[in-house]
Protein backbone atom coordinates (compact mmCIF):
# COMPACT_ATOMS: atom_id res chain seq x y z
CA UNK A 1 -43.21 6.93 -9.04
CA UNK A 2 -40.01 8.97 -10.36
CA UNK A 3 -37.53 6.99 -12.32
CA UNK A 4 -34.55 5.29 -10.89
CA UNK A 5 -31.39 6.07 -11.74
CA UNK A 6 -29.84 4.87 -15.40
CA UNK A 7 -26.60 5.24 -13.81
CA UNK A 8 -27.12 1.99 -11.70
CA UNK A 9 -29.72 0.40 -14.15
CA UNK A 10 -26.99 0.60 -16.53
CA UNK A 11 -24.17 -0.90 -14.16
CA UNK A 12 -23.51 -4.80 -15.08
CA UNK A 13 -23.38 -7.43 -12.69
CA UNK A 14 -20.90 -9.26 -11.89
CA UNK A 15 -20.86 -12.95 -13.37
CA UNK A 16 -18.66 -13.93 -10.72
CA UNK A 17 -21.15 -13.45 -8.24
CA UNK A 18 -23.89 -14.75 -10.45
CA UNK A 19 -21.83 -18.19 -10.54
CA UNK A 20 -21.48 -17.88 -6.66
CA UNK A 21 -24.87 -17.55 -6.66
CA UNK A 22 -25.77 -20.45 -8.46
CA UNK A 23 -23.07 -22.39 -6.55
CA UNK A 24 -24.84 -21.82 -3.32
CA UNK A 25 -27.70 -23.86 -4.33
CA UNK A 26 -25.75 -26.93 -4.88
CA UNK A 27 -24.87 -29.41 -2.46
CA UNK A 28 -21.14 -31.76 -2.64
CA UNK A 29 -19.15 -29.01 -5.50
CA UNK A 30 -15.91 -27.27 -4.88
CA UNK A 31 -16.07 -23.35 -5.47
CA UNK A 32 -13.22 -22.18 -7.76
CA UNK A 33 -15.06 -18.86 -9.30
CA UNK A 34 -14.55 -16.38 -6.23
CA UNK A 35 -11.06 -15.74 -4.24
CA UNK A 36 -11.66 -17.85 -1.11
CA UNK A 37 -8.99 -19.57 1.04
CA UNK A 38 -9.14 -22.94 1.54
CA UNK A 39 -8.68 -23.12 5.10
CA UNK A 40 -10.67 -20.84 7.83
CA UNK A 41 -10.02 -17.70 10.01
CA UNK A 42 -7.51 -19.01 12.16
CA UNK A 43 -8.84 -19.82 15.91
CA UNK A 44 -6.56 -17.29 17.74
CA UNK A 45 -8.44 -14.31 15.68
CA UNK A 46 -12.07 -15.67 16.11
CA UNK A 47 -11.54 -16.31 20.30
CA UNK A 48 -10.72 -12.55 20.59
CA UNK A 49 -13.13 -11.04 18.29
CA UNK A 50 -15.38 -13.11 21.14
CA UNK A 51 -14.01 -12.06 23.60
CA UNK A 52 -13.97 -8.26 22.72
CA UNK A 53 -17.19 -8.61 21.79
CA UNK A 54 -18.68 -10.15 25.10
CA UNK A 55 -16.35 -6.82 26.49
CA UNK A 56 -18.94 -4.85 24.75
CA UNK A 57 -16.36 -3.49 21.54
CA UNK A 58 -19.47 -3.38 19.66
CA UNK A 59 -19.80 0.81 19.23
CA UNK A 60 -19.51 2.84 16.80
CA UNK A 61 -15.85 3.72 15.22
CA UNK A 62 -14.59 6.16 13.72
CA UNK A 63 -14.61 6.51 9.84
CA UNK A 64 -10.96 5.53 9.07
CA UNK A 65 -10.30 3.25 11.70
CA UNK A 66 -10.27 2.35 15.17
CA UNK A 67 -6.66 4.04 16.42
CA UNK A 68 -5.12 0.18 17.31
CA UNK A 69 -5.47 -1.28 13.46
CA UNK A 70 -4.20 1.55 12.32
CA UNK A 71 -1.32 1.50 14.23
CA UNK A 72 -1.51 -2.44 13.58
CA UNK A 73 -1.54 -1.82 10.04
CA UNK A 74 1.08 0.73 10.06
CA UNK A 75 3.61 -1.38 11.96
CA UNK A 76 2.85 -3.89 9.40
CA UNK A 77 4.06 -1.87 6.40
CA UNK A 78 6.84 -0.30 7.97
CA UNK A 79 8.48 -3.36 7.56
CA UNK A 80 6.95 -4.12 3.92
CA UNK A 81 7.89 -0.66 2.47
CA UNK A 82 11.24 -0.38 4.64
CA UNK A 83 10.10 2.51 5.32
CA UNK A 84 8.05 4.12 8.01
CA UNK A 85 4.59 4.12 7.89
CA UNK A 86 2.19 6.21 10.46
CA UNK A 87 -1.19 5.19 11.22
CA UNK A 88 -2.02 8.83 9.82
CA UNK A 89 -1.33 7.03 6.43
CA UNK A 90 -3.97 4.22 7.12
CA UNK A 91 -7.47 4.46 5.94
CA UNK A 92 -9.44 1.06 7.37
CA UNK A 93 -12.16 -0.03 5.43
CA UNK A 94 -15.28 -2.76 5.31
CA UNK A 95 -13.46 -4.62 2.79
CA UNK A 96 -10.35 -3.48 0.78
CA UNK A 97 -13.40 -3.19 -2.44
CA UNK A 98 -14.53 -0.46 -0.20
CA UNK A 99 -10.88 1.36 0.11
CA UNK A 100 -10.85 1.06 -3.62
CA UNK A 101 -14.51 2.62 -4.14
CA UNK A 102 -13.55 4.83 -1.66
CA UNK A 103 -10.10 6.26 -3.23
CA UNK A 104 -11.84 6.43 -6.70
CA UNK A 105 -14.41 8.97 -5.70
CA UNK A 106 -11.62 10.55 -4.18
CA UNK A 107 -9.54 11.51 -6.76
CA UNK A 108 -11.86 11.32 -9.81
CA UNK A 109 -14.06 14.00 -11.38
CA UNK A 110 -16.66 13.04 -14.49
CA UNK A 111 -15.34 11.85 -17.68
CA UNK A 112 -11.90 11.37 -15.70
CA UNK A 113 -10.10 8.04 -17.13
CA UNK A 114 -8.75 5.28 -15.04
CA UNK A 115 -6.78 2.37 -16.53
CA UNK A 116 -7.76 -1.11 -15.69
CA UNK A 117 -6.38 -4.64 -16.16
CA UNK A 118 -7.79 -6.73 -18.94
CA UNK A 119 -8.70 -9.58 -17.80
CA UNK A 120 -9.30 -8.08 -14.55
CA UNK A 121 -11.24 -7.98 -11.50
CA UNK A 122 -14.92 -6.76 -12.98
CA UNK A 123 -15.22 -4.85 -9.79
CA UNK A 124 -13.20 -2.07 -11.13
CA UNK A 125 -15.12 -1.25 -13.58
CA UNK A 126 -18.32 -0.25 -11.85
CA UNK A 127 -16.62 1.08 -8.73
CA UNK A 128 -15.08 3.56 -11.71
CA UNK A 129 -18.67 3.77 -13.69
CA UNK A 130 -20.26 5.09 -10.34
CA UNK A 131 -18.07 7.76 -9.71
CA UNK A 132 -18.97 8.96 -13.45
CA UNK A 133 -15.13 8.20 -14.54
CA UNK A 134 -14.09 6.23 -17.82
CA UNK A 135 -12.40 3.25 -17.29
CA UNK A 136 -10.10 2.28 -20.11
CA UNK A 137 -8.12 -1.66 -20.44
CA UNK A 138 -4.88 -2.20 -20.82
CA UNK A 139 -4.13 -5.81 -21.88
CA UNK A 140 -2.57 -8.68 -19.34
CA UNK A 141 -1.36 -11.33 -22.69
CA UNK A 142 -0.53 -14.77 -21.94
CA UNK A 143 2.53 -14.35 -24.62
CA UNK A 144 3.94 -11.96 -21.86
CA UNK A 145 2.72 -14.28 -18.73
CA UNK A 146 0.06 -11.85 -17.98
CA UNK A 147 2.38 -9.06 -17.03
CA UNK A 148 1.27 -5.73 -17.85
CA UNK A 149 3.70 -4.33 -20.62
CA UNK A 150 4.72 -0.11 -19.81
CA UNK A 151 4.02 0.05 -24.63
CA UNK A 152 0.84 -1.00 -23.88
CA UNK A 153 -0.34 1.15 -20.82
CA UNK A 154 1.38 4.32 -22.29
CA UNK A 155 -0.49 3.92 -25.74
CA UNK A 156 -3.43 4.52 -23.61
CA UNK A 157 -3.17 7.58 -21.41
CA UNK A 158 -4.94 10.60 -22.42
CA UNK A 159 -5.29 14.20 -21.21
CA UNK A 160 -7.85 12.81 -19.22
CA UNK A 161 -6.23 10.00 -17.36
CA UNK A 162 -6.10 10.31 -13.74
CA UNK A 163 -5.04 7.15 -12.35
CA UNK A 164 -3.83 4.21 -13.28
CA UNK A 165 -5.00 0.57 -11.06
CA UNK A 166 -2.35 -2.62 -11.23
CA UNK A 167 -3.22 -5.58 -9.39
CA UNK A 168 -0.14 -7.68 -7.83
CA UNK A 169 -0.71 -10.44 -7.48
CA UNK A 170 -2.73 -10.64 -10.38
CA UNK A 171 -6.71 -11.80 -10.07
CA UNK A 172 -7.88 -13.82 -11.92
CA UNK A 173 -4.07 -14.10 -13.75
CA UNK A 174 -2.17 -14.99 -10.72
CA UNK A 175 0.66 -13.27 -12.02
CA UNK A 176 3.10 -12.26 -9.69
CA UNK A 177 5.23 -8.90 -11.18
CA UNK A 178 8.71 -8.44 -10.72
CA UNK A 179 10.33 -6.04 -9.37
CA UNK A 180 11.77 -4.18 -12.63
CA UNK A 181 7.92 -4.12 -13.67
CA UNK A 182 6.47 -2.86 -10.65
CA UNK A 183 9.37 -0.31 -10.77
CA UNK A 184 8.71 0.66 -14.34
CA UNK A 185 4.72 0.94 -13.84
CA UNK A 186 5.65 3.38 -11.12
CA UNK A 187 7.79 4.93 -13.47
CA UNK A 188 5.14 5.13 -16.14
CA UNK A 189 2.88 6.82 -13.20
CA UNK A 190 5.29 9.40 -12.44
CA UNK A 191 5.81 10.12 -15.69
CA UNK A 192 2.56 10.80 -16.76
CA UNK A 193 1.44 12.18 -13.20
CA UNK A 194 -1.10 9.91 -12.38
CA UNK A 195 -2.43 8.32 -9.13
CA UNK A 196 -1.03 4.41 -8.96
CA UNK A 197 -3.52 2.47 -7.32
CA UNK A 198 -2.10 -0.84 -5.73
CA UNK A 199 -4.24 -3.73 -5.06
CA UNK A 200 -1.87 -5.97 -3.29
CA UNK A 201 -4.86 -7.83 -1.69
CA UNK A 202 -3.34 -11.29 -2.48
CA UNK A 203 0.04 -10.01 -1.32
CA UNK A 204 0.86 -13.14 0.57
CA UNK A 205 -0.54 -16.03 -1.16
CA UNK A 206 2.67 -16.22 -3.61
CA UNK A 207 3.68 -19.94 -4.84
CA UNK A 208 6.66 -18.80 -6.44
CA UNK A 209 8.46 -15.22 -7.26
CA UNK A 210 8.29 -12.61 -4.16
CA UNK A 211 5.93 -9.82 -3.92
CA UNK A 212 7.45 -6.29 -4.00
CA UNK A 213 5.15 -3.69 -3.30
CA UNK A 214 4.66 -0.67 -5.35
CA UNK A 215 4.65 1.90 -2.69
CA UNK A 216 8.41 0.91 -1.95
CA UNK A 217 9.51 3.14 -5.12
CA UNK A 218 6.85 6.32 -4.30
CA UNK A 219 5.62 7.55 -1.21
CA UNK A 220 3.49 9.58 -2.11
CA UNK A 221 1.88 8.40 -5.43
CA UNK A 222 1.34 5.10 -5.07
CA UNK A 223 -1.65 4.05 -3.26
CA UNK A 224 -1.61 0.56 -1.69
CA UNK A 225 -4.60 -1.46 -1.09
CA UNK A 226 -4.77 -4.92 0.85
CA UNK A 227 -6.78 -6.64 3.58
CA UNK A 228 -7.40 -9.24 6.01
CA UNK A 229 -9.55 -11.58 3.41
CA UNK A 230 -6.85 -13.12 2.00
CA UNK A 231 -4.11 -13.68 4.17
CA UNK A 232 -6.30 -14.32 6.88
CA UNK A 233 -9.24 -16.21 5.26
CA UNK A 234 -11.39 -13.57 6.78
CA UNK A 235 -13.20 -12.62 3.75
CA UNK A 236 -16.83 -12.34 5.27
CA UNK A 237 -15.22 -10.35 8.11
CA UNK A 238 -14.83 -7.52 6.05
CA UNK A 239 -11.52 -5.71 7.33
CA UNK A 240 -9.34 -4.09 4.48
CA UNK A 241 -7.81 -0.82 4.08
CA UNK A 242 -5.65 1.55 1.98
CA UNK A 243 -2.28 3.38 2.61
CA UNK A 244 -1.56 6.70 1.53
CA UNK A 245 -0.81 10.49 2.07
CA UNK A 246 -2.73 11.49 5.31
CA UNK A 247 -4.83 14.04 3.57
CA UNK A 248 -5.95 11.26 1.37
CA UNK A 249 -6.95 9.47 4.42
CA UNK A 250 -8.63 12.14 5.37
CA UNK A 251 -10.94 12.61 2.46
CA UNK A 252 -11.30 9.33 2.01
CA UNK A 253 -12.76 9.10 5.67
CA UNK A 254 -15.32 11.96 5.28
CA UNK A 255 -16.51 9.33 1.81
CA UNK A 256 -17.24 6.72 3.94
CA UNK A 257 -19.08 8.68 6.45
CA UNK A 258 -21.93 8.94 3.48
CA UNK A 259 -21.04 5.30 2.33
């Protein structure tokens, strides 16, 4: 038989899941190790997935949505961004990990460099290894309450960084950014010219401090990511998506046709 590929040989696994795994296996514990609500997908959602489903909305769709999330999702950030949002700007996703993988091969060519937060979801970093991109860390310090600091992100950008990925809230950190950093990291993107990836996933479970989203200081750079897995405790459902320019969308789309 031909080899396989050293590409994904090479690609580590995520301990995360290989605690979840173990945790499976065990009767009476209480999973901390993987970002999972507490209480379940609320009733209301779950009795009209049914029902839609005995209505036979069980086809095919197309690749960046079906038309009503979008618009769903646009209506939603219209109000988040105070500013409006078409569903032209939505890409829907299985997942918001897919929007991510999805927006990565998008904009990155080989040996392109994409900063990453340290610690940081480990996803990242193979998402970025299989599109044959570098991804570099910048450092989240608990001397600075995790908050990414613009010294220490700037230190790192090359010739050959493309895009730079904050996550807001922060996983595993919890950190929730102000606004004068989320302005300045947009800032620090527009200054450099780099793609500001926003994964806002956890965007409404905030204990204290107020989320402001990214994409409220640049249209048209910033690239927000979120989902339903969070806010909705629908994580197994596997609804996220991604905001952006529509011929983003667009390309994005024709990625998860092969995906």
């Amino acid at each position: 038989m031909k080899s396989r590929s050293t590409l994904a040989q090479g690609l580590p696994r995520s301990g995360i899941r290989e605690v979840m795994d173990m945790a499976r296996q065990m009767d009476d514990v209480i999973v901390l190790v993987v970002g999972e609500p507490s209480f379940n997908t609320p009733k209301h959602i779950i009795e009209a997935a049914a029902n839609a489903a005995h209505q036979g909305t069980t086809k095919y769709t197309p690749n960046s949505g079906l038309p009503g999330i979008r618009a769903a999702v646009a209506e939603r950030y219209t109000e988040r961004f105070g500013r409006p949002v078409t569903p032209a700007e939505v890409l829907v996703t299985a997942g918001a990990v897919n929007a991510l993988a999805a927006l990565v091969a998008a904009i990155a060519e080989e040996g392109d460099e994409i900063l990453v937060p340290d610690p940081g979801w480990p996803n990242y970093m193979s998402m970025i290894g299989l599109a044959r991109a570098e991804p570099v860390r910048y450092p989240l310090l608990p001397e600075n309450g995790y908050l990414p600091q613009i010294a220490d992100i700037e230190a790192r950008i090359t010739p050959r960084t493309k895009a730079l990925i904050i996550n807001n809230p922060s996983n595993p950190t919890g950190a929730v950014f102000p606004e004068e950093t989320v302005r300045a990291l947009v800032e620090l993107a527009r200054k450099h010219d780099l793609w500001l990836i926003s994964d806002e996933v956890y965007e409404d479970l905030i204990f204290s401090g107020q989320h402001v989203p990214a994409a409220k200081f640049d249209a048209e750079r910033v690239i927000t990511v979120s989902g339903a897995s969070k806010s909705y405790a629908m994580t197994g459902w596997r609804i996220g998506w991604a905001i952006t320019n529509p011929e983003l969308v667009a390309l994005c789309g024709k990625i998860q046709e092969a995906l």
